[in-house]
Protein backbone atom coordinates (compact mmCIF):
# COMPACT_ATOMS: atom_id res chain seq x y z
CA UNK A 1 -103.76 70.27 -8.48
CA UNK A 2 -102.46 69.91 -4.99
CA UNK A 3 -101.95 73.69 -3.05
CA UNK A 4 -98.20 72.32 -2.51
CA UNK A 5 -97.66 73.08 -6.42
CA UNK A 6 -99.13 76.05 -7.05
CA UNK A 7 -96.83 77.81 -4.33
CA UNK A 8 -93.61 78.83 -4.77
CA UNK A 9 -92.50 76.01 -2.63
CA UNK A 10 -89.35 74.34 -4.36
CA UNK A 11 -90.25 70.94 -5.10
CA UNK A 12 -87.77 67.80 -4.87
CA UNK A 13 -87.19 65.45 -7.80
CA UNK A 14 -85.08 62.29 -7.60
CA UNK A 15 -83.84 60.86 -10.97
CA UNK A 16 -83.23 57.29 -9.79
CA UNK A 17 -81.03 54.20 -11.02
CA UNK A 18 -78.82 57.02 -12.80
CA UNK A 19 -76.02 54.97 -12.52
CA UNK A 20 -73.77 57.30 -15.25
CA UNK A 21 -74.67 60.44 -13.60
CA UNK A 22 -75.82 61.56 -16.83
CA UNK A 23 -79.73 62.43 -15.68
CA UNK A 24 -79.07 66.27 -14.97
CA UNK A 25 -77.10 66.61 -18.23
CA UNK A 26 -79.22 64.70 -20.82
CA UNK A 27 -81.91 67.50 -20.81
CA UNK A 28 -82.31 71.09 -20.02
CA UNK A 29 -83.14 71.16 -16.25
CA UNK A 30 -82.77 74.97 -15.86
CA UNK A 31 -86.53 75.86 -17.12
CA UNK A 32 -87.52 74.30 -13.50
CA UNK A 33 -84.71 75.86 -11.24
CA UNK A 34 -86.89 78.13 -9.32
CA UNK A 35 -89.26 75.59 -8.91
CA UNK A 36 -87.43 72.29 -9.04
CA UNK A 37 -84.56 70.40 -6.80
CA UNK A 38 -83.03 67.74 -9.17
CA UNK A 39 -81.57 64.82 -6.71
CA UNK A 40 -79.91 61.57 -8.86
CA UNK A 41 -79.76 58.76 -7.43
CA UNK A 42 -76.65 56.77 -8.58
CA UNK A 43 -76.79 53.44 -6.29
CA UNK A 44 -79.56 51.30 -7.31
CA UNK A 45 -82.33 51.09 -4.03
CA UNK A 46 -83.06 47.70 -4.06
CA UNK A 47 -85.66 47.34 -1.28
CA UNK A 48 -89.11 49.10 0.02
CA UNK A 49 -87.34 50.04 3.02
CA UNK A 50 -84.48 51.90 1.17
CA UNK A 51 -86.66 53.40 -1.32
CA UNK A 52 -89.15 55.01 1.21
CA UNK A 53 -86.50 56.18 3.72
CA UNK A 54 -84.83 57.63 0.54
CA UNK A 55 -87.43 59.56 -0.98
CA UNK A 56 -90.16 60.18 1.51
CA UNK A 57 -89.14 63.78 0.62
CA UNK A 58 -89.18 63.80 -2.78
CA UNK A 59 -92.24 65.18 -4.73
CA UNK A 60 -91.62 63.72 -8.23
CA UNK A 61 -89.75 60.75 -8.85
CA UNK A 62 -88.13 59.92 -12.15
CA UNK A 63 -87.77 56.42 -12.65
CA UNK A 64 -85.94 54.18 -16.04
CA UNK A 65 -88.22 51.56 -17.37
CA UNK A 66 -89.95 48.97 -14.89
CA UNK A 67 -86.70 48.69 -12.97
CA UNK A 68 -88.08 50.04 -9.40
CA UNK A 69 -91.85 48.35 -8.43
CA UNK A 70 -94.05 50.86 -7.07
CA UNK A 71 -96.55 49.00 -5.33
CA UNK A 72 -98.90 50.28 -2.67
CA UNK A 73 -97.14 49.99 0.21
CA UNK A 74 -94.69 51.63 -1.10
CA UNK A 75 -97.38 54.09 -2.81
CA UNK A 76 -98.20 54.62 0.70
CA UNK A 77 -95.62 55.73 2.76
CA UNK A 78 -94.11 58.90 0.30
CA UNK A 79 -96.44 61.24 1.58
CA UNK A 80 -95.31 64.25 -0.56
CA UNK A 81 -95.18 61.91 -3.72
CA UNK A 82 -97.47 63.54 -6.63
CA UNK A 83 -95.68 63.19 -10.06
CA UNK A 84 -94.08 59.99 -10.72
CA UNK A 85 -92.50 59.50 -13.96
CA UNK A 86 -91.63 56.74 -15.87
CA UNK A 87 -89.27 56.10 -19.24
CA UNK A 88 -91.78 54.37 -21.72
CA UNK A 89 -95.21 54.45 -22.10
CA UNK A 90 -95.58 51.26 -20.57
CA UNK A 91 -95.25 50.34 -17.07
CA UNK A 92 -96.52 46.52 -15.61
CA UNK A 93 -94.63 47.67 -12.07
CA UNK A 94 -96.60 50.31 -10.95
CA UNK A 95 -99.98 49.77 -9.59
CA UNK A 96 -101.85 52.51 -10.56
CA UNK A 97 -104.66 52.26 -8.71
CA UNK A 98 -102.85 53.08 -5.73
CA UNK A 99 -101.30 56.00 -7.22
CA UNK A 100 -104.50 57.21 -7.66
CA UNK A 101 -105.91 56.72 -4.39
CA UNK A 102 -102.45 58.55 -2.73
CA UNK A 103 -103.09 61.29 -4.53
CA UNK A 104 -100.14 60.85 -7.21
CA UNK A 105 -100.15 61.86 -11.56
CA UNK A 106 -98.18 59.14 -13.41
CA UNK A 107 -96.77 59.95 -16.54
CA UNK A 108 -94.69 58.48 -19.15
CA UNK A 109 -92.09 59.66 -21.74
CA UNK A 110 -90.86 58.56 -25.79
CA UNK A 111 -89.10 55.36 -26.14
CA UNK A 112 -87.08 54.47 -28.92
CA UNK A 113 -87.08 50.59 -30.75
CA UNK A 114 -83.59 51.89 -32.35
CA UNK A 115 -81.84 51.14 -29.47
CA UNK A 116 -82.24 47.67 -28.28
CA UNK A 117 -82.43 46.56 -32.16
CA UNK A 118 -78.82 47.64 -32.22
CA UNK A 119 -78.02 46.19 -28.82
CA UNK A 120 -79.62 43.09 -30.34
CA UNK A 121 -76.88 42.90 -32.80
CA UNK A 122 -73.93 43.81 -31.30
CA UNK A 123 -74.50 41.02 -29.20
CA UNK A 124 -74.97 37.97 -31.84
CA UNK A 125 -72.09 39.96 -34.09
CA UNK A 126 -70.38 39.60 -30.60
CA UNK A 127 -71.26 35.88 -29.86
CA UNK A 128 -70.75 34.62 -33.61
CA UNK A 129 -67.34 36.11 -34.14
CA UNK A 130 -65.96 34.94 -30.56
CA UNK A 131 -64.92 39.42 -30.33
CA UNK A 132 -64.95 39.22 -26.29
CA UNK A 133 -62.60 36.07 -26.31
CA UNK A 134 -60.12 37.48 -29.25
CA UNK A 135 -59.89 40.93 -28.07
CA UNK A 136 -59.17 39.85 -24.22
CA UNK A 137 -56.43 37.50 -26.21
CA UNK A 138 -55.26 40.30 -27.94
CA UNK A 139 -54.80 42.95 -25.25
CA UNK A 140 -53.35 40.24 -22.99
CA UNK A 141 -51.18 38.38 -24.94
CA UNK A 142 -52.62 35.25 -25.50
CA UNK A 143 -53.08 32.94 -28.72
CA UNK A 144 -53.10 35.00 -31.96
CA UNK A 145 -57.02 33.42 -33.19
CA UNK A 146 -58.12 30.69 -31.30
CA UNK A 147 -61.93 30.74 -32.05
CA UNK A 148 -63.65 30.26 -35.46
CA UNK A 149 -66.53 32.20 -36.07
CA UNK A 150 -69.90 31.56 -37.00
CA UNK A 151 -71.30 32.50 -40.12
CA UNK A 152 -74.64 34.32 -40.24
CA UNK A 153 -74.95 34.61 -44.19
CA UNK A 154 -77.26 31.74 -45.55
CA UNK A 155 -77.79 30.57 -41.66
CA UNK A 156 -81.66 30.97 -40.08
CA UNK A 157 -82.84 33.46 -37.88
CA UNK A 158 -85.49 32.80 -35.55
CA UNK A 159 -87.28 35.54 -34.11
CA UNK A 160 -89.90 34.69 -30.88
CA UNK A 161 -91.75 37.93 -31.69
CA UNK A 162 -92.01 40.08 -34.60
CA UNK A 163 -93.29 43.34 -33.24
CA UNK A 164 -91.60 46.57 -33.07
CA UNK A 165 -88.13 45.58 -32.26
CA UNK A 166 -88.75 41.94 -33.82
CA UNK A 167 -89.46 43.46 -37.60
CA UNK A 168 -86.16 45.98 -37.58
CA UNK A 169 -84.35 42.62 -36.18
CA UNK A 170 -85.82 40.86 -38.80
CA UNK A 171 -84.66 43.48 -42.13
CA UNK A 172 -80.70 43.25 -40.47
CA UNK A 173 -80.74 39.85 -40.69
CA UNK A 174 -81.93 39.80 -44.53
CA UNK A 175 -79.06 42.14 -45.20
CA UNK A 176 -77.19 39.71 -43.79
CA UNK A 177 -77.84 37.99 -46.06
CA UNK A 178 -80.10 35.16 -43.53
CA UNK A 179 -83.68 33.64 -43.85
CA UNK A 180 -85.63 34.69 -41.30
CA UNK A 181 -88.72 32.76 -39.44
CA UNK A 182 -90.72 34.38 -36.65
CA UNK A 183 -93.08 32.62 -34.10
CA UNK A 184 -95.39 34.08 -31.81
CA UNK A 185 -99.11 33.05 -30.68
CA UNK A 186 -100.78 35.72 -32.33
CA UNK A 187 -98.67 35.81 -35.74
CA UNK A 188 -99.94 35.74 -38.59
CA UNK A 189 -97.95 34.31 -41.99
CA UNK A 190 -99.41 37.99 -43.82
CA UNK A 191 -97.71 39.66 -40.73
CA UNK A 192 -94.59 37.91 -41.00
CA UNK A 193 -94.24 38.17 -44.96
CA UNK A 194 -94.86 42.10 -44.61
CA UNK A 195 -91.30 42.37 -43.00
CA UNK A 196 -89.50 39.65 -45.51
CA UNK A 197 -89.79 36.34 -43.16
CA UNK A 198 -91.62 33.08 -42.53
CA UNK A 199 -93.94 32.16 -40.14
CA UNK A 200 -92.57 28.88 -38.34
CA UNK A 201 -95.75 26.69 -37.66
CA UNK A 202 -94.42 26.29 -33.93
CA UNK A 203 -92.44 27.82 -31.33
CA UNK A 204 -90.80 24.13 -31.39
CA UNK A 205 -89.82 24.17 -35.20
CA UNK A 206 -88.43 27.61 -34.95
CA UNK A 207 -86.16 26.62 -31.63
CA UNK A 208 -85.15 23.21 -34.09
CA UNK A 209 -84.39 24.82 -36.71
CA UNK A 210 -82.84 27.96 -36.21
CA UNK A 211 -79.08 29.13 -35.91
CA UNK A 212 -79.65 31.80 -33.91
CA UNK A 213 -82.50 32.59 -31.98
CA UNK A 214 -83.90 35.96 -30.97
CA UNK A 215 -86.08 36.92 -28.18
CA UNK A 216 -88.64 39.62 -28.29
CA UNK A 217 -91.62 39.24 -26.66
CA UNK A 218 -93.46 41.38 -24.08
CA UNK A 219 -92.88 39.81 -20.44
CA UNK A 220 -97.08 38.44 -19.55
CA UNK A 221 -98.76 35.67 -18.22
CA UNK A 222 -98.36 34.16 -21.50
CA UNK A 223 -94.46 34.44 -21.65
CA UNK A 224 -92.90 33.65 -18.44
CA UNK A 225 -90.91 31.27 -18.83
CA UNK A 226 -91.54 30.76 -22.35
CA UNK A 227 -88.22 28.80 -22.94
CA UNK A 228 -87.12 26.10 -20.26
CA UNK A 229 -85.63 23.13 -20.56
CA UNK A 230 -87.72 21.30 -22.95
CA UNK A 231 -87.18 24.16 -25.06
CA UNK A 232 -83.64 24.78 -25.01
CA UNK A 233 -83.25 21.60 -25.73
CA UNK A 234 -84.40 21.58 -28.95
CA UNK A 235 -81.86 24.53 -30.07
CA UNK A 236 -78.78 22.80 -32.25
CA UNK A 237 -75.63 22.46 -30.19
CA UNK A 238 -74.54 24.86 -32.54
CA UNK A 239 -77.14 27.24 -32.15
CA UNK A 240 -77.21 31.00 -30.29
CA UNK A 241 -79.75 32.64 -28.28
CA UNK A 242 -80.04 36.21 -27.62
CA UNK A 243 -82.31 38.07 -24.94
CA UNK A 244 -82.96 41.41 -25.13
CA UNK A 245 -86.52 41.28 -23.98
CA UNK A 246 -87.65 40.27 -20.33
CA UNK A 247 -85.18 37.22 -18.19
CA UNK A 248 -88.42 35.53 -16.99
CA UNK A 249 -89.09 34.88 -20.30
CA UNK A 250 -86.12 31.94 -20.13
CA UNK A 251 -86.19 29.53 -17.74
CA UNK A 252 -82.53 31.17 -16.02
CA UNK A 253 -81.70 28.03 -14.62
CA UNK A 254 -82.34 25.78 -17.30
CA UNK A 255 -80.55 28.68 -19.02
CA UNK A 256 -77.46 28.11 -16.84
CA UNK A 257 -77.40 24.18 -16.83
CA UNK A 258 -77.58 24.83 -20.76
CA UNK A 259 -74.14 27.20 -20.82
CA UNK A 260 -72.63 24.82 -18.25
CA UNK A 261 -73.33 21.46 -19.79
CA UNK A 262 -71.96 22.97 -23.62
CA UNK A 263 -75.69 22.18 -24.94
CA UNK A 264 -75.80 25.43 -26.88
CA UNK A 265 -72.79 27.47 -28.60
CA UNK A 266 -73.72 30.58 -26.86
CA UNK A 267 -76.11 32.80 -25.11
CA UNK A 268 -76.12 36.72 -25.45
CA UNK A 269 -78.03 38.67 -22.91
CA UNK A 270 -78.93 41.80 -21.74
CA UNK A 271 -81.86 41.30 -19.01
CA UNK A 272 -81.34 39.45 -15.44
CA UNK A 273 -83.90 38.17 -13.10
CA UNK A 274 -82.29 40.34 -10.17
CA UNK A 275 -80.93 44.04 -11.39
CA UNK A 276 -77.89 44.88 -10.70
CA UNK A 277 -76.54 41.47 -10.46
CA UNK A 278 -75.26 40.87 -7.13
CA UNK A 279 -71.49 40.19 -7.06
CA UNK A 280 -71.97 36.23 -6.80
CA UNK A 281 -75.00 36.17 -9.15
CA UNK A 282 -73.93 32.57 -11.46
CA UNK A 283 -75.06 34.78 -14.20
CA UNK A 284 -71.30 36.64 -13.99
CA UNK A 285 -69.36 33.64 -14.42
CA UNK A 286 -71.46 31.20 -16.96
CA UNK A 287 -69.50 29.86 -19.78
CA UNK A 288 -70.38 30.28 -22.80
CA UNK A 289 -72.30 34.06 -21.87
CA UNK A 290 -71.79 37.39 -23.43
CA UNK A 291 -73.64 39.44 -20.63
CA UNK A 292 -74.15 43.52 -20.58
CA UNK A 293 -75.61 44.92 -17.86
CA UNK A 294 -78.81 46.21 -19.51
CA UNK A 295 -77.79 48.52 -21.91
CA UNK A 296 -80.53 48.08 -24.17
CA UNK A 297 -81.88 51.21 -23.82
CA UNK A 298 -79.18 52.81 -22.88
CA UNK A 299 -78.28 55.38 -25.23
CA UNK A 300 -77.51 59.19 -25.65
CA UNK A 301 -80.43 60.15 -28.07
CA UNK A 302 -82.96 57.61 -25.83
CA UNK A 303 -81.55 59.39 -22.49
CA UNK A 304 -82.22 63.01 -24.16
CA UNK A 305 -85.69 61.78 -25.03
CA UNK A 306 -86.41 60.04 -21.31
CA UNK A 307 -85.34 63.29 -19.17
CA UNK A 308 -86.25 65.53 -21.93
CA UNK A 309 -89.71 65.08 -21.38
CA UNK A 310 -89.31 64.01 -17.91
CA UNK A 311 -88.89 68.07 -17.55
CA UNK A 312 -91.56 68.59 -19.71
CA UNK A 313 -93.85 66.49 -17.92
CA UNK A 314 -93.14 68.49 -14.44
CA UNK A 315 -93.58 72.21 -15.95
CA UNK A 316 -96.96 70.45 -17.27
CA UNK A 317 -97.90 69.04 -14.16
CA UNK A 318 -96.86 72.28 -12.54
CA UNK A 319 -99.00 74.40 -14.90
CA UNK A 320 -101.86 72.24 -14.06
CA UNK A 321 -101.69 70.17 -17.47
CA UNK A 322 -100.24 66.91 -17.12
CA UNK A 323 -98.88 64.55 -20.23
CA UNK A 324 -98.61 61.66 -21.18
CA UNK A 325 -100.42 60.08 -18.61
CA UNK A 326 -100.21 56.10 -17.81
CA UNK A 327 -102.70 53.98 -16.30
């Protein structure tokens, strides 16, 4: 343990991307008062530069989900950096290696699937059923209905994945009432039947033949750009896509010619390729787009659980036993 922690020096800890303000209240931060500074960090630090000018005096770092890369140049110029904490238990942005060498414990908190599944939802409930277009009608005074909505009973769902968030997916849409195929390399048709769906023999049938298409897939090698514009063309003109998952995983601008050239019914999604999106991003304005600015994970019980632990992973560190270590 470094001699800086076992002192009672008061120690600084920045909760970044804390956009709500809701950080310091989301968990009990007065079991580390004596010992503990809490700093949040609402404006989003988009560069190296603003992120080590920023916390170069920071000890711990609390950071949500892969948002902020921590790579080691950045690694190496927070000198007083030794507890950096991250929501998940899964981090592809932080180069742990280099955290090792600079002298800094990386740990990791709960995540829940519950979230994102519902997220997953509200946005096909939201595309099929027009509700952004009918409700802006509505509170402005525009035409009483003007959209018919899609119906999800006897229609196919086609999940790319069919892990953790894929299978809970996958049991909403059979009490909707839907048939429900899943592709992904690995899949088996055992795996698949285990949750109630089909195994589609390709990612190229399931795009064909699906009404709505869900994305859940971890962001790899493997994925990037899963879906471009071969693949979106084969979706029906009728057809939805959702994202929940990773942006690189679809192409975004065959994505955007897609919306813009009426070649799919609608797109919901909830991941960008830069985040926050900058004011002119094309992703604010695309037709045919029901967009929400990451909110998958985004929920009271999830934040409770992320800066929950994140103070019980500094009185750990601080008694000399970290938890929940990554890399």
């Amino acid at each position: 343990m470094d001699e800086e922690t076992n002192t009672s020096t008061r120690l600084r800890c920045a909760l970044l991307d804390d956009y709500q303000n809701a950080g310091t209240g989301a968990a009990d931060w007065s079991v580390l008062k004596d010992r503990v500074e809490v700093v949040p960090f609402r404006e989003h630090l988009a560069t190296e530069d603003e992120l080590a000018d920023a916390l170069r005096d920071f000890d711990v770092v609390v950071t949500l989900r892969e948002r902020v890369p921590f790579p080691a140049s950045l690694l190496g110029r927070l000198p007083r950096l030794r507890l950096l904490i991250a929501s998940g238990m899964r981090n592809s942005v932080i180069d742990y290696e280099a955290a090792r060498a600079n002298g800094v414990t990386v740990c990791g908190t709960e995540s829940s699937s519950t979230p994102p599944v519902e997220l997953t939802w509200a946005l096909l409930l939201g595309l099929a059923r027009g509700l952004v277009t009918e409700a802006g009608a509505l509170r402005d005074g525009g035409p009483w209905q003007s959209t018919v909505g899609a119906d999800l009973h006897g229609r196919r769902l086609g999940l790319l994945g069919l892990g953790k968030i894929g299978s809970r997916v996958a049991r909403v849409g059979l009490a909707f009432g839907m048939e429900v195929t899943a592709w992904s390399r690995n899949l088996t048709a055992e795996r698949a039947h285990e949750v109630g769906a089909r195994l589609a023999a390709t990612k190229e049938e399931l795009l064909a033949t699906s009404d709505f298409v869900s994305v859940h897939l971890a962001l790899s090698d493997r994925t990037r750009g899963l879906l471009g514009a071969p693949e979106l063309a084969l979706l029906k003109p009728t057809a939805y896509l959702v994202n929940t998952s990773r942006a690189a995983i679809v192409d975004q601008d065959a994505l955007l010619a897609a919306l813009h050239e009426g070649r799919i019914a609608g797109v919901g999604v909830d991941v960008f390729d830069t985040e926050p999106l900058p004011p002119g991003h094309p992703m604010r304005t695309a037709p045919r787009l029901l967009a929400t600015p990451h909110l998958g994970y985004v929920s009271r019980a999830n934040y409770e659980r992320y800066y929950g632990q994140a103070v019980e992973a500094i009185a750990a560190y601080l008694r000399g036993r970290p938890v929940r270590l990554l890399g």
